[in-house]
PDB file of N, CA and C in Angstrom:
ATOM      1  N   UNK A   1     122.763 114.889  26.012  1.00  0.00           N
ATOM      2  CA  UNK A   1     122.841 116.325  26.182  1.00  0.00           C
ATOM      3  C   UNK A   1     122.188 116.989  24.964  1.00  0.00           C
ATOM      4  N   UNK A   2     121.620 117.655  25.357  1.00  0.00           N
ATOM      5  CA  UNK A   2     120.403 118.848  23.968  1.00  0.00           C
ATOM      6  C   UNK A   2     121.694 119.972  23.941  1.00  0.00           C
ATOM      7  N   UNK A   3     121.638 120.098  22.469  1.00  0.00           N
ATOM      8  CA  UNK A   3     122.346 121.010  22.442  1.00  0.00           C
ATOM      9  C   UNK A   3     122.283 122.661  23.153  1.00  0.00           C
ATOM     10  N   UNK A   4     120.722 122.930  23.555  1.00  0.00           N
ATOM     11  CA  UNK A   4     120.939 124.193  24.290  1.00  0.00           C
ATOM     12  C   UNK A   4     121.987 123.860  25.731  1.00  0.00           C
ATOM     13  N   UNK A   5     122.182 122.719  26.222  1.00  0.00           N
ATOM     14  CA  UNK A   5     122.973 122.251  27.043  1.00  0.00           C
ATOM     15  C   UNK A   5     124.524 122.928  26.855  1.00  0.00           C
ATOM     16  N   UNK A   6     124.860 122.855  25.539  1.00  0.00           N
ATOM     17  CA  UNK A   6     126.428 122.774  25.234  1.00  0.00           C
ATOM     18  C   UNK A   6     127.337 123.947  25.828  1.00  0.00           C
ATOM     19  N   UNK A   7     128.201 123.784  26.520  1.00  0.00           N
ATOM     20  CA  UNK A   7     128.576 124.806  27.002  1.00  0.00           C
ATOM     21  C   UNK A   7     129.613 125.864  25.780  1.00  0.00           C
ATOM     22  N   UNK A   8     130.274 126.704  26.319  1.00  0.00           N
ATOM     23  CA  UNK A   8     131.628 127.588  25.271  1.00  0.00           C
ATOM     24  C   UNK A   8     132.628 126.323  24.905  1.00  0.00           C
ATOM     25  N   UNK A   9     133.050 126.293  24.023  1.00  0.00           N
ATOM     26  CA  UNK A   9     134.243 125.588  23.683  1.00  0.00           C
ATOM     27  C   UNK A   9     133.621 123.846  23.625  1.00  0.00           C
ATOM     28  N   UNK A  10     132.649 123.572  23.712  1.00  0.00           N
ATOM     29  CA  UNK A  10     131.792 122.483  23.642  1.00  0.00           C
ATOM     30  C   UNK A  10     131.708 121.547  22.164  1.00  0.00           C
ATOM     31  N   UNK A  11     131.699 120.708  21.804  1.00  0.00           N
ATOM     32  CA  UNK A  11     130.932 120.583  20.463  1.00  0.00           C
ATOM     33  C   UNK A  11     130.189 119.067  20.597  1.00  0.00           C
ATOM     34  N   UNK A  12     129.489 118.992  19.530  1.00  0.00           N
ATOM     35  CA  UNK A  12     128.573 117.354  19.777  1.00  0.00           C
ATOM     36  C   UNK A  12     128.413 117.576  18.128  1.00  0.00           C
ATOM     37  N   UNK A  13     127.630 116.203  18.084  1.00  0.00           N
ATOM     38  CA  UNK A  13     127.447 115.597  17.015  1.00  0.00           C
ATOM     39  C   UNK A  13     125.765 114.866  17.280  1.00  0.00           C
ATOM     40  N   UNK A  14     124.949 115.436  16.275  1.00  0.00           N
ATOM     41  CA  UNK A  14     123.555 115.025  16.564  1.00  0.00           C
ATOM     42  C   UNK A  14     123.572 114.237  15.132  1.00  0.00           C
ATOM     43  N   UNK A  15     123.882 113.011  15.903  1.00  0.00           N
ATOM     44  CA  UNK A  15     123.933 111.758  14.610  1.00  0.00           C
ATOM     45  C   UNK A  15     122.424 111.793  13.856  1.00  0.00           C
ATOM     46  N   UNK A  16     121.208 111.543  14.719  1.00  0.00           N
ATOM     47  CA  UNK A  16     119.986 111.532  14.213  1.00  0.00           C
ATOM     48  C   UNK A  16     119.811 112.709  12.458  1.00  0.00           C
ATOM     49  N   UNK A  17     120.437 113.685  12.654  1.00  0.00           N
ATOM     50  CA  UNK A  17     120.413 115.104  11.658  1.00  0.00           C
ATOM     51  C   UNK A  17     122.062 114.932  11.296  1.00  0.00           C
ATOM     52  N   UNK A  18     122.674 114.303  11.182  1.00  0.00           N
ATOM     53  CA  UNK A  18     124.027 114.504  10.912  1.00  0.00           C
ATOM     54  C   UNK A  18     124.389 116.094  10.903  1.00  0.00           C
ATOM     55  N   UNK A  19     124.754 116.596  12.167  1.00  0.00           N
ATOM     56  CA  UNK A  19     124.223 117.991  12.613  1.00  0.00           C
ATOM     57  C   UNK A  19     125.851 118.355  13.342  1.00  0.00           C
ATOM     58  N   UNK A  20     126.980 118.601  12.857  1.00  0.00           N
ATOM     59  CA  UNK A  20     127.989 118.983  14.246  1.00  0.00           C
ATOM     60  C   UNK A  20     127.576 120.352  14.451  1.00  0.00           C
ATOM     61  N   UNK A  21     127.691 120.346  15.780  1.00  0.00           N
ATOM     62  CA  UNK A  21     127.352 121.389  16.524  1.00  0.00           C
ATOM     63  C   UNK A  21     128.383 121.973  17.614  1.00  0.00           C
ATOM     64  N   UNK A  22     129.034 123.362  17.100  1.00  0.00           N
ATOM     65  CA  UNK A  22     129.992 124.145  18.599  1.00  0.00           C
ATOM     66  C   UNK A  22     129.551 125.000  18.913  1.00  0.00           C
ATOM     67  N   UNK A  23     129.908 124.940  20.374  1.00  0.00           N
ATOM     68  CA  UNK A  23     129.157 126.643  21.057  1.00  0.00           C
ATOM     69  C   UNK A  23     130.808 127.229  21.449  1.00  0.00           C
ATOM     70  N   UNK A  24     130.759 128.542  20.401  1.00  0.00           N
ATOM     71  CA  UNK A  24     131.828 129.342  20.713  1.00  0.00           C
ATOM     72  C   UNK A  24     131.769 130.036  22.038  1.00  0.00           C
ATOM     73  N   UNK A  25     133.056 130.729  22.223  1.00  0.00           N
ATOM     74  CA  UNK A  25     133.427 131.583  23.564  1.00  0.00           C
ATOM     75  C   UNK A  25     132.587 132.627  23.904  1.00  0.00           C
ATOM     76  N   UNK A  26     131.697 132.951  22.732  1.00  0.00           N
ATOM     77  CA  UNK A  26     130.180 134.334  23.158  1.00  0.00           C
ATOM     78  C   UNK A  26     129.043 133.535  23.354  1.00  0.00           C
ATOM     79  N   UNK A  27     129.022 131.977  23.167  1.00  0.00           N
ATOM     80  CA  UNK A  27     127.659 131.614  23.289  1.00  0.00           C
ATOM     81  C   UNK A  27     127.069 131.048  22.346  1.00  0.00           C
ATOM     82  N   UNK A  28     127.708 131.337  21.287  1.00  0.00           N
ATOM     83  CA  UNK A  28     126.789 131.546  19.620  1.00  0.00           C
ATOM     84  C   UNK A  28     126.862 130.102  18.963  1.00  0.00           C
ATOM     85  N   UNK A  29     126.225 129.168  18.506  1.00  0.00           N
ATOM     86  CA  UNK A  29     126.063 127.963  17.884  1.00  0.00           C
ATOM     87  C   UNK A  29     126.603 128.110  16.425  1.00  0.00           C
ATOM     88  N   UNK A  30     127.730 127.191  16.034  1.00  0.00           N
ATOM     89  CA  UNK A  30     128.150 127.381  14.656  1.00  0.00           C
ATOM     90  C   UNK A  30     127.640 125.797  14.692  1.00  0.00           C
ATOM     91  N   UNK A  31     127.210 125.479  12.862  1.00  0.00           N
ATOM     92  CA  UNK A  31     126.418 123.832  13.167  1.00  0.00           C
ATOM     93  C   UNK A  31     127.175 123.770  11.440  1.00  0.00           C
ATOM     94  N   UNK A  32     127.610 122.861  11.321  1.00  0.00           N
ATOM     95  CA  UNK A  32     128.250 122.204  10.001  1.00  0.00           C
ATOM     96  C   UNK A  32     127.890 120.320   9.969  1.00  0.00           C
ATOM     97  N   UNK A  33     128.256 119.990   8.280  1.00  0.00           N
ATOM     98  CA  UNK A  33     127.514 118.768   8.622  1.00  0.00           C
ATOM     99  C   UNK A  33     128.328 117.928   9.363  1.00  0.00           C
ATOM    100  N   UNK A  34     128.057 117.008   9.468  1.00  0.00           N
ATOM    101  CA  UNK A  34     128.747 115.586  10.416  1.00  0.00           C
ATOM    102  C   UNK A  34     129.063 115.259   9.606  1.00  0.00           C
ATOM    103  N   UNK A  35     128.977 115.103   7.736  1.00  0.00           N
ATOM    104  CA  UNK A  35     129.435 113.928   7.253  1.00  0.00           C
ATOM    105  C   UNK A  35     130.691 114.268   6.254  1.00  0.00           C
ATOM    106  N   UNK A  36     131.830 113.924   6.813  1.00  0.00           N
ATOM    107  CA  UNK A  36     132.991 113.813   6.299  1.00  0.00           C
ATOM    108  C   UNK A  36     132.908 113.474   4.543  1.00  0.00           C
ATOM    109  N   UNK A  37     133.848 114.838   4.225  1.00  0.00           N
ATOM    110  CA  UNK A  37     133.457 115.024   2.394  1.00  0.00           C
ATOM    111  C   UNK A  37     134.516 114.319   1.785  1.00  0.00           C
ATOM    112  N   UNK A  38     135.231 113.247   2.422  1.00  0.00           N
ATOM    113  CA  UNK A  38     136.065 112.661   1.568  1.00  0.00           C
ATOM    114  C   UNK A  38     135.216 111.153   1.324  1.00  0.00           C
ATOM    115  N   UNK A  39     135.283 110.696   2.481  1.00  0.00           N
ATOM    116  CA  UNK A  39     133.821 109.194   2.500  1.00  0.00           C
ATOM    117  C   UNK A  39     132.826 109.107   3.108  1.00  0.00           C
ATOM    118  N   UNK A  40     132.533 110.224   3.346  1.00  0.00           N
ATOM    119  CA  UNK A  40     130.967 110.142   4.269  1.00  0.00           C
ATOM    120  C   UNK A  40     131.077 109.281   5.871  1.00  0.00           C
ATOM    121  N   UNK A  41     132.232 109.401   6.036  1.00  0.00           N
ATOM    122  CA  UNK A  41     132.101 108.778   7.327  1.00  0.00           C
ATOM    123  C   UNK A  41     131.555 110.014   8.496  1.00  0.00           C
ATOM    124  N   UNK A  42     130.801 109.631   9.552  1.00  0.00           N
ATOM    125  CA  UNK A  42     130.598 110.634  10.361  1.00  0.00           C
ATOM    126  C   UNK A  42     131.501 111.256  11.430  1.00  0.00           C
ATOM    127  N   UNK A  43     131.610 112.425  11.525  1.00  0.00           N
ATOM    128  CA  UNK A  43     132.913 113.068  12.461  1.00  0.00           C
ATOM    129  C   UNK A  43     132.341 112.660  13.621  1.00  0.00           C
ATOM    130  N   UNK A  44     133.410 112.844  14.556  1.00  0.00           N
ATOM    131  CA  UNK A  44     133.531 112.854  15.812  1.00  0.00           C
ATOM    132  C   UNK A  44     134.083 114.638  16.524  1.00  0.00           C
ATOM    133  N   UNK A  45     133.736 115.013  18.002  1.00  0.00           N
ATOM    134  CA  UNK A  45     134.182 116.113  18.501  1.00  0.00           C
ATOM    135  C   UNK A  45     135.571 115.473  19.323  1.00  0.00           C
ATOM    136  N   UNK A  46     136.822 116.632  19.131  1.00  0.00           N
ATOM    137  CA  UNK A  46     137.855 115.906  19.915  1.00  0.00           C
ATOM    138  C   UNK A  46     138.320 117.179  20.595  1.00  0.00           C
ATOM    139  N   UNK A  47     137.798 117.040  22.001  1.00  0.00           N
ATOM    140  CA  UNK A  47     137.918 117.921  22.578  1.00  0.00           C
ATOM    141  C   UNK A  47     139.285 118.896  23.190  1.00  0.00           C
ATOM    142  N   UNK A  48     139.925 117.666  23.194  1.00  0.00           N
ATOM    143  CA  UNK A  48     141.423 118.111  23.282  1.00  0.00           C
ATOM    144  C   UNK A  48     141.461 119.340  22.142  1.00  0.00           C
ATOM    145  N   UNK A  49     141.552 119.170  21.087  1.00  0.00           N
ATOM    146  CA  UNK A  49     141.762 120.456  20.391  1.00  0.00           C
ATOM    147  C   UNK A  49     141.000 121.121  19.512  1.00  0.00           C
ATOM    148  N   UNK A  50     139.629 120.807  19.882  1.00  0.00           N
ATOM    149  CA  UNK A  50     138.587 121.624  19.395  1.00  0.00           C
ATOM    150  C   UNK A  50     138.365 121.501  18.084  1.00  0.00           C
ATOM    151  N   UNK A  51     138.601 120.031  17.559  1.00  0.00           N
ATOM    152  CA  UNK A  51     138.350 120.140  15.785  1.00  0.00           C
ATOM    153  C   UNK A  51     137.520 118.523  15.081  1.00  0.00           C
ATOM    154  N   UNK A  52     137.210 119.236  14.823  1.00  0.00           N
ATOM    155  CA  UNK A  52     136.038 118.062  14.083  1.00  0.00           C
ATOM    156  C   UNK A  52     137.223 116.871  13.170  1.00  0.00           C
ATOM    157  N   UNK A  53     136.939 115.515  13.887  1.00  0.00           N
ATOM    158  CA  UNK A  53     137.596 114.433  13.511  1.00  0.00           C
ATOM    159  C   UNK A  53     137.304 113.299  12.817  1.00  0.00           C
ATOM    160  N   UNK A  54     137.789 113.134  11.747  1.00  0.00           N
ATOM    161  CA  UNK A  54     137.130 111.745  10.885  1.00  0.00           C
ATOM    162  C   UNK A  54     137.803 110.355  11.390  1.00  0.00           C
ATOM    163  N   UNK A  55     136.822 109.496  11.972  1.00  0.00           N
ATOM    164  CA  UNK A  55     137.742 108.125  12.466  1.00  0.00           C
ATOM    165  C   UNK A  55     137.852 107.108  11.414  1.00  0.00           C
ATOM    166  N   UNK A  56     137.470 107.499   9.980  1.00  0.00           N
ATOM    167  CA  UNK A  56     137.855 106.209   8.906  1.00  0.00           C
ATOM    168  C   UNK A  56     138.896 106.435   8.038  1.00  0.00           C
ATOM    169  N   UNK A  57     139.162 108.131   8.302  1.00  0.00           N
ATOM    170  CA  UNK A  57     140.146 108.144   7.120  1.00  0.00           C
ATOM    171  C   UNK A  57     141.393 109.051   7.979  1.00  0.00           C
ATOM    172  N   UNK A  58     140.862 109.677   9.077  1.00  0.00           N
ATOM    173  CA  UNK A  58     142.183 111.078   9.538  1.00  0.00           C
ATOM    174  C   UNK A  58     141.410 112.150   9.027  1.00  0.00           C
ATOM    175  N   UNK A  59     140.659 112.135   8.251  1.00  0.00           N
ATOM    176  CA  UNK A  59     140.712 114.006   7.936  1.00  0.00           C
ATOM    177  C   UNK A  59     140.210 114.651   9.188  1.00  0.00           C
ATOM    178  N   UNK A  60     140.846 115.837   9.547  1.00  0.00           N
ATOM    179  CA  UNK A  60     140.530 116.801  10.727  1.00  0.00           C
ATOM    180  C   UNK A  60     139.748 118.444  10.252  1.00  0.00           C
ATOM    181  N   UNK A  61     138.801 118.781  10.659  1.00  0.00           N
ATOM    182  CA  UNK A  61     138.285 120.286  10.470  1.00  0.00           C
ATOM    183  C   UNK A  61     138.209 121.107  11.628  1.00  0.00           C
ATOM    184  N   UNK A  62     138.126 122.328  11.181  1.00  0.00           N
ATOM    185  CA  UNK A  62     138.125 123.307  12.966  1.00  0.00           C
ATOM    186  C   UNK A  62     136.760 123.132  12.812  1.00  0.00           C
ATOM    187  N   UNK A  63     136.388 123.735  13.765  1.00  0.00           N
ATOM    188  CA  UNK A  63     135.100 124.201  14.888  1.00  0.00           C
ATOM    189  C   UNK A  63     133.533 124.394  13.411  1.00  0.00           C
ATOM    190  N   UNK A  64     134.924 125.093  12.508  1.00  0.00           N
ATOM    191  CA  UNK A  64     133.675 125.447  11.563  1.00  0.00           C
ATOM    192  C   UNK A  64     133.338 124.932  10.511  1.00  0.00           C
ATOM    193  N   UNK A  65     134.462 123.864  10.362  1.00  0.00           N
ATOM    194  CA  UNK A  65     134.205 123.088   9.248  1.00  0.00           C
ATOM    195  C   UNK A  65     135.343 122.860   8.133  1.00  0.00           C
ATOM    196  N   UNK A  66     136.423 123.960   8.135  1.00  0.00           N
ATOM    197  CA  UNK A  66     137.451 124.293   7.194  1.00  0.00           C
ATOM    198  C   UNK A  66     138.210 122.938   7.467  1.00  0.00           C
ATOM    199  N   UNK A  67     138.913 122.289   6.126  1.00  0.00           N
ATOM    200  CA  UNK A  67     140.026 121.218   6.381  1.00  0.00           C
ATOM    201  C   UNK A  67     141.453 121.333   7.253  1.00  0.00           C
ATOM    202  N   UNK A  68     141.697 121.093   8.017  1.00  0.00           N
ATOM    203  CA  UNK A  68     143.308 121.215   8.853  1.00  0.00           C
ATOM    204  C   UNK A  68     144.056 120.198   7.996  1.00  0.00           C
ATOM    205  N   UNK A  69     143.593 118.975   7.591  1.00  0.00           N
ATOM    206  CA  UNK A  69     144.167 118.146   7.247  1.00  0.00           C
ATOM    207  C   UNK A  69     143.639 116.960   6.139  1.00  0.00           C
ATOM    208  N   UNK A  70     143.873 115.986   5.497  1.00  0.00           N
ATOM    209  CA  UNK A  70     143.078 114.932   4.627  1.00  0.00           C
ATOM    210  C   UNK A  70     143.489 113.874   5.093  1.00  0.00           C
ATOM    211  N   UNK A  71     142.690 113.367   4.493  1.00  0.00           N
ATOM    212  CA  UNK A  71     142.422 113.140   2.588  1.00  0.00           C
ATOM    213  C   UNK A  71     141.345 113.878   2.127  1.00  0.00           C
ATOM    214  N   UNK A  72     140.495 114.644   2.967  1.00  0.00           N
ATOM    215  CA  UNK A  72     139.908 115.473   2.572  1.00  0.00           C
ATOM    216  C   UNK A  72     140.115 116.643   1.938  1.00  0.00           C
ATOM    217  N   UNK A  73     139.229 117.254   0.944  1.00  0.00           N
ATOM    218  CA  UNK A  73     140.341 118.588   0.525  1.00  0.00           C
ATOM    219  C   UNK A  73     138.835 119.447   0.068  1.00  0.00           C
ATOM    220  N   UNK A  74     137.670 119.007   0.276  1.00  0.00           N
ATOM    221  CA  UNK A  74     136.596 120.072   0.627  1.00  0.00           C
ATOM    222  C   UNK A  74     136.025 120.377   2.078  1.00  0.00           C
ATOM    223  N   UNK A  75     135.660 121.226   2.363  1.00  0.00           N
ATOM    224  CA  UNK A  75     134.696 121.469   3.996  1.00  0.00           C
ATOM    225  C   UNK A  75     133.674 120.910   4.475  1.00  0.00           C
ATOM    226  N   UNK A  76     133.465 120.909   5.437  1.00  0.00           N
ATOM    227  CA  UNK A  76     132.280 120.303   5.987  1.00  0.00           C
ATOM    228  C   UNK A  76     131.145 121.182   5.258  1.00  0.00           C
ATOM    229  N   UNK A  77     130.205 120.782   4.911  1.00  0.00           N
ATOM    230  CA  UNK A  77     129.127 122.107   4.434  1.00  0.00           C
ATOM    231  C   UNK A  77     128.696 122.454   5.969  1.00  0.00           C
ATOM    232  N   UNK A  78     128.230 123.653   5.353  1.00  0.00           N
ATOM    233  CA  UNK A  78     127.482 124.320   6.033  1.00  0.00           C
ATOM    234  C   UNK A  78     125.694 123.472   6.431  1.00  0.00           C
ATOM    235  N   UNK A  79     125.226 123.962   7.964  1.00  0.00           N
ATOM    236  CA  UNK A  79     124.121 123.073   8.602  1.00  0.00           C
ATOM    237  C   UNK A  79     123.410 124.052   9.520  1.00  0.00           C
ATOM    238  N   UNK A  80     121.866 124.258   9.263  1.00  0.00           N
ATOM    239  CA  UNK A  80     121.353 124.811  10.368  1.00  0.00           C
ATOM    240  C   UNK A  80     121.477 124.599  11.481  1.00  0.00           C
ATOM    241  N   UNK A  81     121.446 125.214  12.419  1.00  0.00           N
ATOM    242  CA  UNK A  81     121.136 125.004  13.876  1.00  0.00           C
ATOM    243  C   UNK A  81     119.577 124.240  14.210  1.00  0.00           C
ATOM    244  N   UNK A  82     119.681 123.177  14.297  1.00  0.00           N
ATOM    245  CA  UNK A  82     118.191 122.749  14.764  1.00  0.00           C
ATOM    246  C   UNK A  82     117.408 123.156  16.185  1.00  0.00           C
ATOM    247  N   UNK A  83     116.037 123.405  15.400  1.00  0.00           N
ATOM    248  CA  UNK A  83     115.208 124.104  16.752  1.00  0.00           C
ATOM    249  C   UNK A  83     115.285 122.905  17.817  1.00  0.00           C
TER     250      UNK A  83
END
């Protein structure tokens, strides 16, 4: 799926660009990185509750990147939207 694909409430992960990518409820693409700031492991989308998931350590982020939880205790950075 290309991300112009993604629907509202959607998110993916463009491993190639370590790129997470959500399309909010207006449409609008928020893109933060994929790579988890505690070990660089790459997130996963968990759709059940809409938050960016680390599978090596637990740390969880919302949609935009902010920590919900650790061992992480910085954000996802910030990531363009790729053309």
């Amino acid at each position: 799926m290309a991300h112009e694909d993604l629907k509202p409430g959607e998110g993916k992960v463009l491993e190639d660009r370590h790129v997470a990518l959500y399309r909010d409820e207006h449409g609008n693409l928020q893109a933060v990185s994929s790579i988890c700031t505690h070990e660089e492991c790459e997130v996963e989308w968990n759709n059940g509750d809409k938050t960016w998931d680390c599978p090596c350590h637990g740390s969880r982020f919302t949609r935009d990147g902010h920590v919900i939880n650790g061992p992480a205790v910085e954000p996802l950075a910030p990531a363009e939207v790729p053309e």
